[in-house]
Protein backbone atom coordinates (compact mmCIF):
# COMPACT_ATOMS: atom_id res chain seq x y z
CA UNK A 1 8.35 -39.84 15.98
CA UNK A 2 6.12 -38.97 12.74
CA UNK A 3 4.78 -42.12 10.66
CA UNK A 4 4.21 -42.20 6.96
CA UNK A 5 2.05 -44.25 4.80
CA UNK A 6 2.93 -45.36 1.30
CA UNK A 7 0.02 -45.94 -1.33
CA UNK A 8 1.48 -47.99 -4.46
CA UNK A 9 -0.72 -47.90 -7.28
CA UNK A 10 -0.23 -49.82 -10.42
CA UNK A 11 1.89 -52.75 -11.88
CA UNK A 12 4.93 -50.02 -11.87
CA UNK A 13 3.99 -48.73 -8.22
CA UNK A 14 3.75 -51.93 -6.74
CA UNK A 15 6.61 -52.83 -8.14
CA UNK A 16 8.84 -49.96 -7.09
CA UNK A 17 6.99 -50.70 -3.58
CA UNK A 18 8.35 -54.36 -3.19
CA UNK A 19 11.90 -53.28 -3.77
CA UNK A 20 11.10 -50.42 -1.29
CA UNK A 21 10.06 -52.53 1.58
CA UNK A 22 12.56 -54.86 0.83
CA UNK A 23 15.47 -52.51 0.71
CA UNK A 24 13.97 -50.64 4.00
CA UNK A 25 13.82 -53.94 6.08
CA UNK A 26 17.49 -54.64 5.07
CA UNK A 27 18.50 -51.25 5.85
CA UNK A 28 17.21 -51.60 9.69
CA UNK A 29 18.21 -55.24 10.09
CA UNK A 30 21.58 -53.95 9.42
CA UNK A 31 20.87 -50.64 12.30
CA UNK A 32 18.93 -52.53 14.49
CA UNK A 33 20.57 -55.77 15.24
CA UNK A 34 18.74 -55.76 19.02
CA UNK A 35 15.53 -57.21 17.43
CA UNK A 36 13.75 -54.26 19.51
CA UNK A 37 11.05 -52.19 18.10
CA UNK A 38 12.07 -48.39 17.87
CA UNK A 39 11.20 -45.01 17.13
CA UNK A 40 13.06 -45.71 13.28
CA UNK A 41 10.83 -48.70 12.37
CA UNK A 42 7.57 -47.13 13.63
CA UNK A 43 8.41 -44.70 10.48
CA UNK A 44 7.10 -47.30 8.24
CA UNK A 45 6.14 -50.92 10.29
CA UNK A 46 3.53 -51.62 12.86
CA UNK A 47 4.55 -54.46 15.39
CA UNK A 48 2.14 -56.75 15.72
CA UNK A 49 1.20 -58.66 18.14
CA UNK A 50 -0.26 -61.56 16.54
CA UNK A 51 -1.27 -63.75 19.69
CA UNK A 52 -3.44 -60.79 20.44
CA UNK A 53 -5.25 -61.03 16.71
CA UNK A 54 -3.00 -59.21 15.05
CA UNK A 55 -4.78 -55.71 15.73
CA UNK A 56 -2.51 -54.27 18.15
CA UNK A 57 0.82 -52.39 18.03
CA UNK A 58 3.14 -53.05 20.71
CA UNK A 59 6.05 -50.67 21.57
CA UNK A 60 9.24 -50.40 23.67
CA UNK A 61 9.32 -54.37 23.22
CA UNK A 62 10.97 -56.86 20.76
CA UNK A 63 9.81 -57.44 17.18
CA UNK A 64 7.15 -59.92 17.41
CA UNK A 65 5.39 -59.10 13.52
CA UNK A 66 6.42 -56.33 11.28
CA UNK A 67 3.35 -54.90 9.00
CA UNK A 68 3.63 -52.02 6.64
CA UNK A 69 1.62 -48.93 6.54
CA UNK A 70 0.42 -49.07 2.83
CA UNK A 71 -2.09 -49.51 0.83
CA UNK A 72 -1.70 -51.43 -2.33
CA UNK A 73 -4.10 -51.07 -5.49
CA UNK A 74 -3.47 -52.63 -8.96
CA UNK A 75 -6.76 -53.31 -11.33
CA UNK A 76 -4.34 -56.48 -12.33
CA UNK A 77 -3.90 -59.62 -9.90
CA UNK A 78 -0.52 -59.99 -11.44
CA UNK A 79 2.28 -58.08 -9.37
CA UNK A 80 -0.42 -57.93 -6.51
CA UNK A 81 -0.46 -61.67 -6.26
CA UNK A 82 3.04 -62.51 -6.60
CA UNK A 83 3.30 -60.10 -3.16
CA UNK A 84 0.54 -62.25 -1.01
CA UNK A 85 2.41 -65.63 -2.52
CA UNK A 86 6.25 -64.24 -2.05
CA UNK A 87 8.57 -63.25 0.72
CA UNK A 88 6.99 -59.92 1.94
CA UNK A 89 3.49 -61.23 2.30
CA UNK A 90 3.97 -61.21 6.15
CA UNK A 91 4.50 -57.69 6.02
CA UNK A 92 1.11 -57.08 4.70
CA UNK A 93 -3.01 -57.97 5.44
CA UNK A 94 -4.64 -59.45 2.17
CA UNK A 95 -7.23 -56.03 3.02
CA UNK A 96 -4.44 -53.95 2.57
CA UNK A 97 -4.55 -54.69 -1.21
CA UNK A 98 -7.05 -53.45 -3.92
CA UNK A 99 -7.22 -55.52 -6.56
CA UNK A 100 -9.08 -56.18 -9.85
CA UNK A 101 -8.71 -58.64 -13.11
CA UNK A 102 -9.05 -56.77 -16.42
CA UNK A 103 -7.04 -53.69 -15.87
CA UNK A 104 -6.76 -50.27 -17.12
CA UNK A 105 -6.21 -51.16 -20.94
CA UNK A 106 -3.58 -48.36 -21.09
CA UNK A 107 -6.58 -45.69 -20.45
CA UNK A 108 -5.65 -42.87 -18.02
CA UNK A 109 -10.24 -42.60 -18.13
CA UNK A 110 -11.01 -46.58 -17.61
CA UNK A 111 -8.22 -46.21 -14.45
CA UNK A 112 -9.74 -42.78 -13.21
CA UNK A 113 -13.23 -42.49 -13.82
CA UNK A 114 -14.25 -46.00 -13.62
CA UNK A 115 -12.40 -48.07 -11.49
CA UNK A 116 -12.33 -44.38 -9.38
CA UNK A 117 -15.85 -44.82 -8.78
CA UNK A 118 -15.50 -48.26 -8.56
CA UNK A 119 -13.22 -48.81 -5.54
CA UNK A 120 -13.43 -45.53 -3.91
CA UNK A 121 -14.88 -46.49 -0.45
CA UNK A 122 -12.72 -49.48 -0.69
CA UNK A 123 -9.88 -47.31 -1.31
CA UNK A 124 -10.84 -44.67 1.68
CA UNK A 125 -11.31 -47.20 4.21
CA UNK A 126 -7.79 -49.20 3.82
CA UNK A 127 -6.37 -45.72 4.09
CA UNK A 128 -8.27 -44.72 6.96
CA UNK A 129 -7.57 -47.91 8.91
CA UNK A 130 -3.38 -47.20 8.07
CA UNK A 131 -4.14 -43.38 9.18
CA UNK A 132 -5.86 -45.03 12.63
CA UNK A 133 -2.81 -46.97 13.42
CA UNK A 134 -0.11 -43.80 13.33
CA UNK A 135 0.48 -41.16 16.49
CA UNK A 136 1.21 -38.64 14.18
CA UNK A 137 0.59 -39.28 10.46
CA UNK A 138 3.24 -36.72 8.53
CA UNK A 139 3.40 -37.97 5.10
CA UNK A 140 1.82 -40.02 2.23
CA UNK A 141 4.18 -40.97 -0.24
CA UNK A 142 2.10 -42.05 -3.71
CA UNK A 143 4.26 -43.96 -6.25
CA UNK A 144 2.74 -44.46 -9.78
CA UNK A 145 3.96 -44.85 -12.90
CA UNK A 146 2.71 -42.14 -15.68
CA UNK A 147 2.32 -44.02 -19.03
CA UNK A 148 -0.68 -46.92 -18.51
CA UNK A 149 -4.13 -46.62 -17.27
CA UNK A 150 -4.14 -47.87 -13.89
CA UNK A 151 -0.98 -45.83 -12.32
CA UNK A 152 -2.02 -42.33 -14.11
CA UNK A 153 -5.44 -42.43 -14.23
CA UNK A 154 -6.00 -44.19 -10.55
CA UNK A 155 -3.24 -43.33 -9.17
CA UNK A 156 -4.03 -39.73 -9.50
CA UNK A 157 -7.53 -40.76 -8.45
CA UNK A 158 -6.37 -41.78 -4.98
CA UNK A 159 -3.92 -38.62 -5.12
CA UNK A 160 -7.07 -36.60 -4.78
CA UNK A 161 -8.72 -38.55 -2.57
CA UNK A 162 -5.84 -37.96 0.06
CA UNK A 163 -6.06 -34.34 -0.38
CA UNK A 164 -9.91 -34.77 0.24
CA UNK A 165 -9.50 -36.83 3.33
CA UNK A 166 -6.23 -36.08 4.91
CA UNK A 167 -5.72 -32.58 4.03
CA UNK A 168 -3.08 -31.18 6.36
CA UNK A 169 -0.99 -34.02 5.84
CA UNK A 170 1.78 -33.84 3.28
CA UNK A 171 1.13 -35.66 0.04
CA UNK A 172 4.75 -36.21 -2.27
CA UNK A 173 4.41 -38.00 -5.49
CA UNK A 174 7.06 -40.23 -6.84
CA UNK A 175 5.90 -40.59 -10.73
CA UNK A 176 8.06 -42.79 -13.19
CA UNK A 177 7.36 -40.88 -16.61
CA UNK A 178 7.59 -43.19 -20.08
CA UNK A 179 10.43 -42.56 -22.26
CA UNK A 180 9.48 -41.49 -26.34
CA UNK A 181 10.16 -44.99 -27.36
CA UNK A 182 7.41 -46.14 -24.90
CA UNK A 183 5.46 -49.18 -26.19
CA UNK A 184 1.90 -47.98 -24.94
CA UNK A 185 1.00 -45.42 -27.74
CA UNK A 186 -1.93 -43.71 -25.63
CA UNK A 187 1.19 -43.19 -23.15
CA UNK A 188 1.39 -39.22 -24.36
CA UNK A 189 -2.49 -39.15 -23.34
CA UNK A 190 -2.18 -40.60 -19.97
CA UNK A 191 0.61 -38.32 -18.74
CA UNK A 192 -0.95 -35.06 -19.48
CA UNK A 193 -4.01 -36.14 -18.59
CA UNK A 194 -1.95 -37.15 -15.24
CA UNK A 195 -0.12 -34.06 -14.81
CA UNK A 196 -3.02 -31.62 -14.93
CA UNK A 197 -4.18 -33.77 -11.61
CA UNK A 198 -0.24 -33.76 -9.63
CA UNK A 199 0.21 -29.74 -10.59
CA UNK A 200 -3.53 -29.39 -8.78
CA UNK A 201 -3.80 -31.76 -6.08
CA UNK A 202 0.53 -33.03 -4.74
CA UNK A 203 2.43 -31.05 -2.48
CA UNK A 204 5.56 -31.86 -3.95
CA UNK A 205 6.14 -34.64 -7.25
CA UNK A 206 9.56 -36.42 -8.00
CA UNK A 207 10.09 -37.19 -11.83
CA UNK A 208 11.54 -40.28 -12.44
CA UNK A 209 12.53 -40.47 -16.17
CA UNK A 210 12.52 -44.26 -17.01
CA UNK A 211 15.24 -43.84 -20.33
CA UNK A 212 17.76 -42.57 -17.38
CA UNK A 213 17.14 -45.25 -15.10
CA UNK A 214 17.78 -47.44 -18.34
CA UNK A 215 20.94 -45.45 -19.09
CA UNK A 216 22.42 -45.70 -15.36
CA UNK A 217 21.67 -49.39 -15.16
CA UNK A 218 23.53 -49.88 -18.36
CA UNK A 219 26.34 -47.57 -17.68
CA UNK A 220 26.99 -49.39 -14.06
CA UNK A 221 26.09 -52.75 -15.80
CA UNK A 222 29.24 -51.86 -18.50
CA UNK A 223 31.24 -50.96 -16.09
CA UNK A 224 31.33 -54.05 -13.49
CA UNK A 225 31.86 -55.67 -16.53
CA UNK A 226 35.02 -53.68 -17.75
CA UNK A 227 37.59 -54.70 -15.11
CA UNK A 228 39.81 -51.87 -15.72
CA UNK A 229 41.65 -50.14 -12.75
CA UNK A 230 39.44 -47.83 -10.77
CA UNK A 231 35.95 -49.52 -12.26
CA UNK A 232 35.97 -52.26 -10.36
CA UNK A 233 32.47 -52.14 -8.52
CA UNK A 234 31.76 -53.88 -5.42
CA UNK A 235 28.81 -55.81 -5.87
CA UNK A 236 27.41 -56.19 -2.20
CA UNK A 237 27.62 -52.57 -2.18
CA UNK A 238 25.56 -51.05 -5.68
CA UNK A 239 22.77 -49.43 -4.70
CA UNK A 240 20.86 -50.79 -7.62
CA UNK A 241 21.64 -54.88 -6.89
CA UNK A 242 18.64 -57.20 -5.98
CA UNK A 243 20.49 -58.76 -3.49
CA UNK A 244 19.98 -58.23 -0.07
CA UNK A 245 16.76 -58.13 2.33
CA UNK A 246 14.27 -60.73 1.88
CA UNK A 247 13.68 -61.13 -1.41
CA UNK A 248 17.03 -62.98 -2.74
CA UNK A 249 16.46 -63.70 -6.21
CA UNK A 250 16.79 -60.56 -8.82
CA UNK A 251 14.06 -59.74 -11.46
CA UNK A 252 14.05 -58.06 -14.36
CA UNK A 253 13.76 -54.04 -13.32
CA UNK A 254 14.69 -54.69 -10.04
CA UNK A 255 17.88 -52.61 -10.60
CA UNK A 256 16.01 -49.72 -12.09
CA UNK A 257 13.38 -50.27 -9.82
CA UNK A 258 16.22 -49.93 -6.65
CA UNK A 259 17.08 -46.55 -7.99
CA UNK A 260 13.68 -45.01 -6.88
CA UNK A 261 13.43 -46.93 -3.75
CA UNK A 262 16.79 -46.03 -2.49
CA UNK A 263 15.36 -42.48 -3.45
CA UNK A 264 12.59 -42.72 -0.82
CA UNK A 265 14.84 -44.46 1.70
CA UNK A 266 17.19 -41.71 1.37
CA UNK A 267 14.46 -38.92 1.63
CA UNK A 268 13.11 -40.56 4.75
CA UNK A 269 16.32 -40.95 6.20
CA UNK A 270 16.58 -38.29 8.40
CA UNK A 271 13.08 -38.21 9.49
CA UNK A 272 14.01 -42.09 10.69
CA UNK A 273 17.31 -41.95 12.22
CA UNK A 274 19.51 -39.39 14.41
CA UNK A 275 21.75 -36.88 12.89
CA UNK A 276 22.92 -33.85 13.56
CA UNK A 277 20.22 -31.64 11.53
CA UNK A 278 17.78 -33.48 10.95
CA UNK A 279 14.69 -32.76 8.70
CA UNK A 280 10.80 -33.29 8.58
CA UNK A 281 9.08 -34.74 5.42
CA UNK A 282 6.78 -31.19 5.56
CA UNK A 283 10.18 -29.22 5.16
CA UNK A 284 10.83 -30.39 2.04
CA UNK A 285 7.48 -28.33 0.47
CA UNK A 286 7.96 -25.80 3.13
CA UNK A 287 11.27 -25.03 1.62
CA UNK A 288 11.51 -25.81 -2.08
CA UNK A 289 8.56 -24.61 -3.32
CA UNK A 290 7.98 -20.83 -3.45
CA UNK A 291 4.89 -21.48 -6.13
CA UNK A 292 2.27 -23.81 -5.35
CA UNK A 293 2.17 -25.22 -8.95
CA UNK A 294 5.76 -25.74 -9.52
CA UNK A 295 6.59 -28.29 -7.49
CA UNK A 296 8.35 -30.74 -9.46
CA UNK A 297 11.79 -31.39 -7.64
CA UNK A 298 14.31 -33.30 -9.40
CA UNK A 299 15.79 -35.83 -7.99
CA UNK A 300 19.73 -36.85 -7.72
CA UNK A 301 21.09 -39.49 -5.60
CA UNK A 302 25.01 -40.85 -5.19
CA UNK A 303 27.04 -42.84 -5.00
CA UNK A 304 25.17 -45.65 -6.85
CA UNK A 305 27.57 -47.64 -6.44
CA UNK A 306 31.25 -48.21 -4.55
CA UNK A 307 34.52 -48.37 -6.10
CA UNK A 308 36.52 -51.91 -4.66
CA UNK A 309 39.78 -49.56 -5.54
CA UNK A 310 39.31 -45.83 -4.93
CA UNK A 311 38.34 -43.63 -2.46
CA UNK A 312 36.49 -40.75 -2.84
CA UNK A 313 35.82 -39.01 0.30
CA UNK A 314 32.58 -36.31 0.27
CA UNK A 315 33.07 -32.63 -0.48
CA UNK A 316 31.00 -30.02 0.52
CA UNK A 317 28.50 -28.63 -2.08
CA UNK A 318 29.10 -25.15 -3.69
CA UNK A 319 26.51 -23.24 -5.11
CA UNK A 320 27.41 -22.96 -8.79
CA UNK A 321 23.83 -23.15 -10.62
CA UNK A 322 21.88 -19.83 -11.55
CA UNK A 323 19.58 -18.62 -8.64
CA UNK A 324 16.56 -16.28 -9.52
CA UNK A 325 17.44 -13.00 -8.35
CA UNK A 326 15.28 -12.68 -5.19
CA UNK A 327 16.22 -15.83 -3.86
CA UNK A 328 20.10 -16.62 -3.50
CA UNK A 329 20.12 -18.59 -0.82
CA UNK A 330 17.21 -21.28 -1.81
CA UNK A 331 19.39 -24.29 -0.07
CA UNK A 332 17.96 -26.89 2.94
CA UNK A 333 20.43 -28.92 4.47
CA UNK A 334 19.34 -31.88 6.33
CA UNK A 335 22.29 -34.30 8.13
CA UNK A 336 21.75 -37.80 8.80
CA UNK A 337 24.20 -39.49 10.67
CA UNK A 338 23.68 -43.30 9.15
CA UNK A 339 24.52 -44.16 5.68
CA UNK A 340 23.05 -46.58 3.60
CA UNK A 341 23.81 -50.17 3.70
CA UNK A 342 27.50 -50.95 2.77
CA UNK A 343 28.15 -46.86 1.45
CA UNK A 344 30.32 -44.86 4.10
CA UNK A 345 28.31 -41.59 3.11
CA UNK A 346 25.58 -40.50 0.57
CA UNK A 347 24.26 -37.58 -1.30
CA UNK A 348 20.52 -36.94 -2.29
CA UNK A 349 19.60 -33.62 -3.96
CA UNK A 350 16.21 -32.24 -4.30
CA UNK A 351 16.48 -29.20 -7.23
CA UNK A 352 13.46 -27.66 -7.42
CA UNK A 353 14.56 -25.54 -11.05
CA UNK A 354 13.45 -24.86 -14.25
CA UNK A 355 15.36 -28.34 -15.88
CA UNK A 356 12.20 -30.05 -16.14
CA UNK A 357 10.42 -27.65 -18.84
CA UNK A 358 12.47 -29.91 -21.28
CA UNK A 359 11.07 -32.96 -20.64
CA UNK A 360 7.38 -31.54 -20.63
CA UNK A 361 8.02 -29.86 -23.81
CA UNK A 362 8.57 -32.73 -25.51
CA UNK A 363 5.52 -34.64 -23.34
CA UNK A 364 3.40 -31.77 -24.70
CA UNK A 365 4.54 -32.49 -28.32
CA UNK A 366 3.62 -36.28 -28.59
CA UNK A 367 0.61 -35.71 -27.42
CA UNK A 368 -0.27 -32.89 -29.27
CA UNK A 369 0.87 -35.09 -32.24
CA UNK A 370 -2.17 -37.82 -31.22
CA UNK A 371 -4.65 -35.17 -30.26
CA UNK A 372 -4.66 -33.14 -33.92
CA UNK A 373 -5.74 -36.71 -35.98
CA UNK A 374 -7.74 -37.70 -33.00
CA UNK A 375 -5.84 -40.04 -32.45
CA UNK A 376 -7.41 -43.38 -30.48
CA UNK A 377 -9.66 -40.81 -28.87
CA UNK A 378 -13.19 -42.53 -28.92
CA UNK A 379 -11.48 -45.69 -26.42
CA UNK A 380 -11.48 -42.38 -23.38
CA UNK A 381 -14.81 -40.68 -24.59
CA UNK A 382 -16.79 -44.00 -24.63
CA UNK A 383 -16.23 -44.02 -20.36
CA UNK A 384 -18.36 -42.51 -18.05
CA UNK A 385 -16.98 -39.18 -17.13
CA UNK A 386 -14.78 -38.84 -19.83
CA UNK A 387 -15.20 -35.45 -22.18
CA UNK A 388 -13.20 -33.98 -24.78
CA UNK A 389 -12.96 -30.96 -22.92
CA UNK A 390 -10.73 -33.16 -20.30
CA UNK A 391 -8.03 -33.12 -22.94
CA UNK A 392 -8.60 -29.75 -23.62
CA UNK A 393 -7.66 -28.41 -20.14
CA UNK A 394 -4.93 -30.94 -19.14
CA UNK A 395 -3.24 -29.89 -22.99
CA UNK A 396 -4.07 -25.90 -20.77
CA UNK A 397 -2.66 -26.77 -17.69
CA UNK A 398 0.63 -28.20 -19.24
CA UNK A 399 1.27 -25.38 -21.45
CA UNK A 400 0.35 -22.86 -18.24
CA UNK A 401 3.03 -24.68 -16.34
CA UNK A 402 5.31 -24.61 -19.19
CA UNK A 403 4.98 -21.17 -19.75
CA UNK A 404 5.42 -20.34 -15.93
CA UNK A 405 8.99 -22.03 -15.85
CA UNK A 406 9.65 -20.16 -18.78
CA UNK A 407 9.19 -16.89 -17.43
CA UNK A 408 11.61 -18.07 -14.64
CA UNK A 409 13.99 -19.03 -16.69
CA UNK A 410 14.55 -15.28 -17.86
CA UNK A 411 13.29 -13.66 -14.52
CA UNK A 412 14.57 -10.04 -15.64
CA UNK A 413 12.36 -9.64 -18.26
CA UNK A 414 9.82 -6.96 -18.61
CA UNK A 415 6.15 -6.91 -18.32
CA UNK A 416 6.42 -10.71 -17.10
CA UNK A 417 3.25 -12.09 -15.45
CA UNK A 418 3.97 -12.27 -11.67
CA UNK A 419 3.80 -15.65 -10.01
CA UNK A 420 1.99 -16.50 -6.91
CA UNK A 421 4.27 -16.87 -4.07
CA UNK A 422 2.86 -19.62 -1.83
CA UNK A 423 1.88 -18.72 2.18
């Protein structure tokens, strides 16, 4: 069985990661009701033995103490302290999270340059120490948000650092990207200055868009609330409630934040349990991305929730989207045979198309907007390590990777630059 290790960086990261660990210790209560340690929790939990210190992993016996292989870092105590004083503390060491007091200040530079620099040994060696504890480490899954300092400009930090350190091991980015009404104006900043680093250094990134986690929230929210025939919702059984798992009482984003997590669960689902085709983490890169640089794959999960009243029993997908010409057949199928918690089946989709050249567009445009008055530019040049010419070539590398889903998008057209297929 392959392990993976799960670096949250960032007040969003670290938030997303509670409700992750959470939801995954619910989901193999509810499997494993033996109270034996298996080849599905070694995925993601050590078992401890803590009358032996606490430094050695014990296997084939019962559950004695659960830890998770992560690594936390936030340059704010806030979320990272409400983890060592909550529920889930048990699951982790207090050297497991990286922590600092003044934060990022919503500067993708402060985050990457100096607090890069900063904690970079301290960083390496929590990572190295998870690494020493896995048989065979498959996967690091990276979750970050894209708008503040700390999650962009760190958490692409550390992304590089992986790649530096672990380099045959799969690196797959979950990144939660601000919406155009975000509150931190430098946001448009941070996330190009982000993306330049995920199209160089991840092996595969999942774009979260954080308006349409807002707008399924609300849509579910309206509908539990309706009571009309055929929208009645069972609540033990939405995806997105708080309930459940350790943690008992709700917070604000939880349900949003639930959405991604169930995401992971569901990606690492058939790399933790037995099914009749199952998948490797590796696959996923192996398989859905034919150019190194595009390898944005966007995500699609249901049901999100189950219907008390109806029904609906799964269908087999149909290919009805446009393929590029020389590759018909771009489909992996992976079967798991255990659900999720209180759902009789579920769907995830990973579409690796050309969909997202919206969304960066429109990225590309707000911060263009900033960049031509100079816009709050003199808060990234006055850290160490931080040139204009940085803006310059992530505003390059956007518009490259623009332009190459472009040319996809119309794949019959002459004298188009040819793409690199990846080997």
């Amino acid at each position: 069985m392959t392990q993976s290790i799960v670096v949250q960086v960032g007040q969003c990261g670290n938030q997303v990661g509670c409700r992750f660990w959470d939801l995954a210790l619910r989901e193999h209560a509810h499997i494993n009701q033996t109270g034996v340690y298996d080849e599905a929790l070694s995925s993601f939990f050590r078992n401890v033995d803590q009358r032996r210190g606490g430094g050695a992993d014990t296997t084939g016996g019962r559950i004695t103490s659960l830890k998770a292989r992560a690594v936390l870092v936030d340059m704010e105590e806030g979320v990272l302290g409400e983890i060592l004083q909550g529920p889930l503390r048990s699951l982790f060491n207090s050297t497991q999270l990286i922590s600092d007091v003044s934060g990022s200040g919503n500067n993708w530079a402060v985050g990457h340059h100096t607090y890069g620099s900063t904690y970079r040994e301290q960083i390496v060696d929590q990572v190295r120490k998870a690494a020493e504890h896995c048989d065979c480490l498959q996967c690091f899954f990276l979750i970050h948000s894209m708008g503040g300092g700390t999650g962009s400009g760190l958490g692409t930090f550390v992304l590089k650092l992986l790649e530096e350190e672990f380099p045959e091991v799969c690196r797959i980015v979950t990144s939660v990207y601000p919406t155009a009404e975000d509150d931190v104006i430098t946001s448009p900043y941070n996330s190009i200055l982000a993306m330049k680093e995920l199209t160089e250094h991840a092996d595969c990134v999942l774009p979260v868009d954080n308006q349409s986690l807002v707008d399924i929230v609300g849509k579910i929210q309206h509908m539990s609330n309706t009571g009309k025939p055929g929208c009645t919702i069972k609540k033990d059984c939405t995806i997105i409630s708080g309930q459940g798992g350790v943690v008992k009482v709700e917070k604000p984003f939880d349900a949003m934040n639930n959405i991604v997590a169930n995401l992971l669960l569901n990606i690492t689902s058939s790399a933790r349990f037995e099914g009749s085709l199952n998948m490797d983490l590796n696959e996923i890169a192996m398989n859905l991305v034919p150019f190194p640089r595009l390898h944005y794959l966007v995500p699609s999960l249901t049901p999100l929730y189950t219907l008390a009243d109806v029904n609906v029993p799964p269908r087999r997908l149909k290919p009805t989207l446009p393929f590029v010409p020389w590759n018909q057949e771009g489909w992996k199928t992976s079967l798991c045979s255990v659900p999720p918690v209180c759902h009789t089946h579920s769907l995830l989709a990973l579409a690796n198309n050309t969909c997202v050249k919206s969304t960066f567009s429109e990225l590309r445009e707000r911060f263009v907007k900033l960049y031509r008055r100079k816009a709050h530019l003199h808060h990234y040049l006055a850290v160490d390590g931080m040139e204009l010419a940085g803006f310059n070539e992530a505003l390059s590398s956007i518009s490259d990777l623009i332009e190459d889903y472009t040319h996809l998008e119309s794949p019959l057209m002459p004298n188009a630059p040819r793409l690199t297929i990846a080997t």
